[in-house]
N, C-alpha and C. Protein backbone atom coordinates (compact mmCIF):
# COMPACT_ATOMS: atom_id res chain seq x y z
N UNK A 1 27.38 7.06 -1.19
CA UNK A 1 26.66 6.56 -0.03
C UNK A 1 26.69 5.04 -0.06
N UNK A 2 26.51 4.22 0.91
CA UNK A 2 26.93 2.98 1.44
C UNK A 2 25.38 2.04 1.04
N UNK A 3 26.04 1.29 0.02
CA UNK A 3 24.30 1.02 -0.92
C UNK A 3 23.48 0.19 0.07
N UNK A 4 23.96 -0.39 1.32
CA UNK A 4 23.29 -0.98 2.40
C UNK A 4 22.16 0.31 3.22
N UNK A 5 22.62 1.46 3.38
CA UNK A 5 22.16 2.65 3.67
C UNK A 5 20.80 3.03 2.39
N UNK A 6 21.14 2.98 1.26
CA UNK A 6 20.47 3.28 0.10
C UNK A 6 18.98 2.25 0.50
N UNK A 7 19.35 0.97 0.41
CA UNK A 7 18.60 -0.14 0.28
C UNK A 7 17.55 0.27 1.91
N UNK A 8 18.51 0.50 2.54
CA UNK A 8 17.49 1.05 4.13
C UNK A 8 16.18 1.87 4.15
N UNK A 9 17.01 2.74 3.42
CA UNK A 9 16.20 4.19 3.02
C UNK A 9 14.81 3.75 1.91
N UNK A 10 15.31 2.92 0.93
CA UNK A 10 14.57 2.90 0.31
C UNK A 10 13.39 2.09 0.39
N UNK A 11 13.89 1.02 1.54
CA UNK A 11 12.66 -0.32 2.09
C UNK A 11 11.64 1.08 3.06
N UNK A 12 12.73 1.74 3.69
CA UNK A 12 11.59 2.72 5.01
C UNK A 12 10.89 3.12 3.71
N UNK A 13 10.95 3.75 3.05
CA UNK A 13 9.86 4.67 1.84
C UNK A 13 8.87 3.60 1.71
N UNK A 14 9.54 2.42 1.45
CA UNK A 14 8.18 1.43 0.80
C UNK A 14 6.95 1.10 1.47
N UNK A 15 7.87 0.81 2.84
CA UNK A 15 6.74 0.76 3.96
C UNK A 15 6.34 1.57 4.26
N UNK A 16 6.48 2.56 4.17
CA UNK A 16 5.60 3.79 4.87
C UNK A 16 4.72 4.17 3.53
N UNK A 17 4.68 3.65 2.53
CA UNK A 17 4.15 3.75 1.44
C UNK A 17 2.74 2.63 1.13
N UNK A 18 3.28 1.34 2.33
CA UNK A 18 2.66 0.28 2.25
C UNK A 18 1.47 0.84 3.16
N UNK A 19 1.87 1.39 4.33
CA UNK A 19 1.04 1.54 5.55
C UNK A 19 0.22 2.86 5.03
N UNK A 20 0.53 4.31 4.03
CA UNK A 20 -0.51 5.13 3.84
C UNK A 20 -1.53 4.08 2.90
N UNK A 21 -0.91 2.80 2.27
CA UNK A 21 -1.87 2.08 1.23
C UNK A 21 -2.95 2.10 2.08
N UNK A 22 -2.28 1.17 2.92
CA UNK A 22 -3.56 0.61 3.96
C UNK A 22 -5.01 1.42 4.62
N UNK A 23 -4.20 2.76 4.96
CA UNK A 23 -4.74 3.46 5.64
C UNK A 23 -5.99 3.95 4.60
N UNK A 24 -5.83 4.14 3.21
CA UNK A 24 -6.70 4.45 1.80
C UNK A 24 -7.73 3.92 1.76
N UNK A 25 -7.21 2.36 2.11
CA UNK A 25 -8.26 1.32 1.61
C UNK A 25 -8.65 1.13 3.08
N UNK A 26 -8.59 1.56 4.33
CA UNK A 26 -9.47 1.38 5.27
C UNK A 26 -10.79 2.32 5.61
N UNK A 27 -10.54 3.60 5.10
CA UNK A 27 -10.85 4.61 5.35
C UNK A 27 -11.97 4.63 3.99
N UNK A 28 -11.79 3.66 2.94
CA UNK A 28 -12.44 3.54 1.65
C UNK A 28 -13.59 2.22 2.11
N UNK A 29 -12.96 1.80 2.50
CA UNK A 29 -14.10 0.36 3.23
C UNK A 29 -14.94 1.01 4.17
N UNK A 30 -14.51 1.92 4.89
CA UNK A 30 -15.92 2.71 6.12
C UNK A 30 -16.11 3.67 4.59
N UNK A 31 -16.14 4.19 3.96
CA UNK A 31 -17.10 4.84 3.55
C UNK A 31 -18.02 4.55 2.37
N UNK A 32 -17.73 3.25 2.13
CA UNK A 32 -18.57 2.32 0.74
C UNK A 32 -19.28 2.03 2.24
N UNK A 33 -19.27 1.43 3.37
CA UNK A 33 -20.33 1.09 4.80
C UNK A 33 -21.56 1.87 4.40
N UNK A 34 -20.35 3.30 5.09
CA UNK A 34 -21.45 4.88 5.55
C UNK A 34 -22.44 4.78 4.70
N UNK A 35 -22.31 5.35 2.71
CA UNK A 35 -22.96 4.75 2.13
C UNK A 35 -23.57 4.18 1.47
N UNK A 36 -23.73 2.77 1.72
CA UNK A 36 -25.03 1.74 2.20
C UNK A 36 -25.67 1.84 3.12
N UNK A 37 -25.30 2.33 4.51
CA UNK A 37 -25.96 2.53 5.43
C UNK A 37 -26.99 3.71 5.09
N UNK A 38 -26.58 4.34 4.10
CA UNK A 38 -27.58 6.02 3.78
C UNK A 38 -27.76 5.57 2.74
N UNK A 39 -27.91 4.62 2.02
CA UNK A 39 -28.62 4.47 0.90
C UNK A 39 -27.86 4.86 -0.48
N UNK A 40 -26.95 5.03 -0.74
CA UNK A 40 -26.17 5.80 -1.67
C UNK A 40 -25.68 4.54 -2.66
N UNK A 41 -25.35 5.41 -4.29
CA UNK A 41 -24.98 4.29 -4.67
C UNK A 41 -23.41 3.59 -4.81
N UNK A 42 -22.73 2.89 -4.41
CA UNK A 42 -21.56 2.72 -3.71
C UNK A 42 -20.61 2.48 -4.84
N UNK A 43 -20.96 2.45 -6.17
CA UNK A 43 -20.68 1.78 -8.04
C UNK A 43 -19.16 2.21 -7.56
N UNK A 44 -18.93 4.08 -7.57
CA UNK A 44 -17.96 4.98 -7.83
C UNK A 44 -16.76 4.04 -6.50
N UNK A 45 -17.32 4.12 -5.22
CA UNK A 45 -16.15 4.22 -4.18
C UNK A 45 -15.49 2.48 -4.05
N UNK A 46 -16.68 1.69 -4.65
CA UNK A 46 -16.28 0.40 -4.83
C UNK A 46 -15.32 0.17 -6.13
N UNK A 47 -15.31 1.09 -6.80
CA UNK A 47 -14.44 0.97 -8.07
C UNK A 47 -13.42 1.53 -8.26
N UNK A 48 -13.31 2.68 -6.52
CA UNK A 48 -11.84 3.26 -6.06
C UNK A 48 -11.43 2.15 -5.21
N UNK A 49 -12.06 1.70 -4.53
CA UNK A 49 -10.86 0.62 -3.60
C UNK A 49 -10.29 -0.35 -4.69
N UNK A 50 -11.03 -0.84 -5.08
CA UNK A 50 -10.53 -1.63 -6.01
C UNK A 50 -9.14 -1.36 -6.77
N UNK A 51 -9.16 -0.14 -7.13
CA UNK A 51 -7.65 1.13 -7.61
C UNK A 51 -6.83 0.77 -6.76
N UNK A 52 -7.23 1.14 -5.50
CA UNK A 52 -6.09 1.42 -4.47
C UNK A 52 -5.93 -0.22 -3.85
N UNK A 53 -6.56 -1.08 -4.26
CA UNK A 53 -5.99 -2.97 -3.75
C UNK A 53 -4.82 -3.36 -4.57
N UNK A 54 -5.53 -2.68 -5.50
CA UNK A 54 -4.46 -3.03 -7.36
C UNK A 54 -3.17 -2.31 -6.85
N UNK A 55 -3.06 -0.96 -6.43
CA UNK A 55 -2.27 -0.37 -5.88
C UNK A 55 -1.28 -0.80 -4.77
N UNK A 56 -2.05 -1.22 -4.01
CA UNK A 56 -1.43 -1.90 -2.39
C UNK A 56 -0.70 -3.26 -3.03
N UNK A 57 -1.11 -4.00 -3.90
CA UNK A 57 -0.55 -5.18 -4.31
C UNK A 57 1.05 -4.30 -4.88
N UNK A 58 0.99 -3.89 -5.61
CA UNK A 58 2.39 -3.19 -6.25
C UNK A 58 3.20 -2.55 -5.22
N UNK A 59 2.77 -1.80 -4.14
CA UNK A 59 3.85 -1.40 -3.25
C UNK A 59 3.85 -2.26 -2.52
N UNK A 60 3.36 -3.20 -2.28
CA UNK A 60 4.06 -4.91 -1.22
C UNK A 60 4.54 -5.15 -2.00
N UNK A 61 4.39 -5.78 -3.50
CA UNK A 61 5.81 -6.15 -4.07
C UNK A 61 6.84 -5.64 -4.20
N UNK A 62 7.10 -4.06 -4.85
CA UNK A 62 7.92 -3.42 -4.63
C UNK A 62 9.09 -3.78 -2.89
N UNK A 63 8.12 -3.49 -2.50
CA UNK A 63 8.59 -3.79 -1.12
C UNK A 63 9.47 -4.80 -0.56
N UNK A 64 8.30 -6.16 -1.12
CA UNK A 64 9.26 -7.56 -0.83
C UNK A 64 10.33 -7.63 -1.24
N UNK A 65 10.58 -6.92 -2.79
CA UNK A 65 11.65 -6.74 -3.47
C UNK A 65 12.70 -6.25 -2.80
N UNK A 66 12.69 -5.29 -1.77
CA UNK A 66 13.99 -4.51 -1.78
C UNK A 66 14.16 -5.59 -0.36
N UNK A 67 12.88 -5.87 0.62
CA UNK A 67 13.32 -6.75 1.34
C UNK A 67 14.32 -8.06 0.99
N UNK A 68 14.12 -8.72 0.01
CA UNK A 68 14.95 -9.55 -0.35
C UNK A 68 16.20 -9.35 -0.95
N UNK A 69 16.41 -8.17 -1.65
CA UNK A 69 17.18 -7.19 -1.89
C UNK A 69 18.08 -7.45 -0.68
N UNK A 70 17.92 -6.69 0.41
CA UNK A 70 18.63 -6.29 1.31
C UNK A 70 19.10 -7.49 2.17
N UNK A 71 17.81 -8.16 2.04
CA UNK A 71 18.96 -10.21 2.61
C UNK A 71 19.99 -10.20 1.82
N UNK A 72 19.65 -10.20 0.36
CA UNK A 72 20.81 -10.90 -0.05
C UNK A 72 22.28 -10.01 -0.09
N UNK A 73 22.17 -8.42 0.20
CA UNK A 73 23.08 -7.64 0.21
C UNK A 73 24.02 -8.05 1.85
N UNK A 74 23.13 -8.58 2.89
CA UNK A 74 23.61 -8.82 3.61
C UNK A 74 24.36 -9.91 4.12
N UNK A 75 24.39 -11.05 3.15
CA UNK A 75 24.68 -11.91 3.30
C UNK A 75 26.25 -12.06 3.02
């Protein structure tokens, strides 16, 4: 296979890998909200986003990587 194709394939994975990140840690921020808003203690879900930031940082790099990757394949 045509490693320009490879490098394609493999940036789409990243990003779509980047964007379920996002979606983790948005969906983790409304519910450390919810609760506080109910009184709850937030220790546990504040100490999962935190996981999944640590997380989101590694698949953007990953990411940038193959992005720059793929400049320089194209050049």
């Amino acid at each position: 296979m045509d490693q320009r194709v490879i490098l394609l394939e493999r940036l789409a994975l990243a990003e779509r890998r980047v964007a379920e990140g996002t979606r983790q840690i948005n969906h983790q921020y409304r519910l450390i909200a919810e609760l506080e808003r109910d009184g709850h203690d937030t220790t546990d879900a504040i100490n999962r986003v935190i996981e999944f930031l640590e997380t989101q940082e590694l698949r953007l790099h990953d990411r940038d990587l193959l992005r720059v990757e793929l400049e320089e394949f194209q050049d």
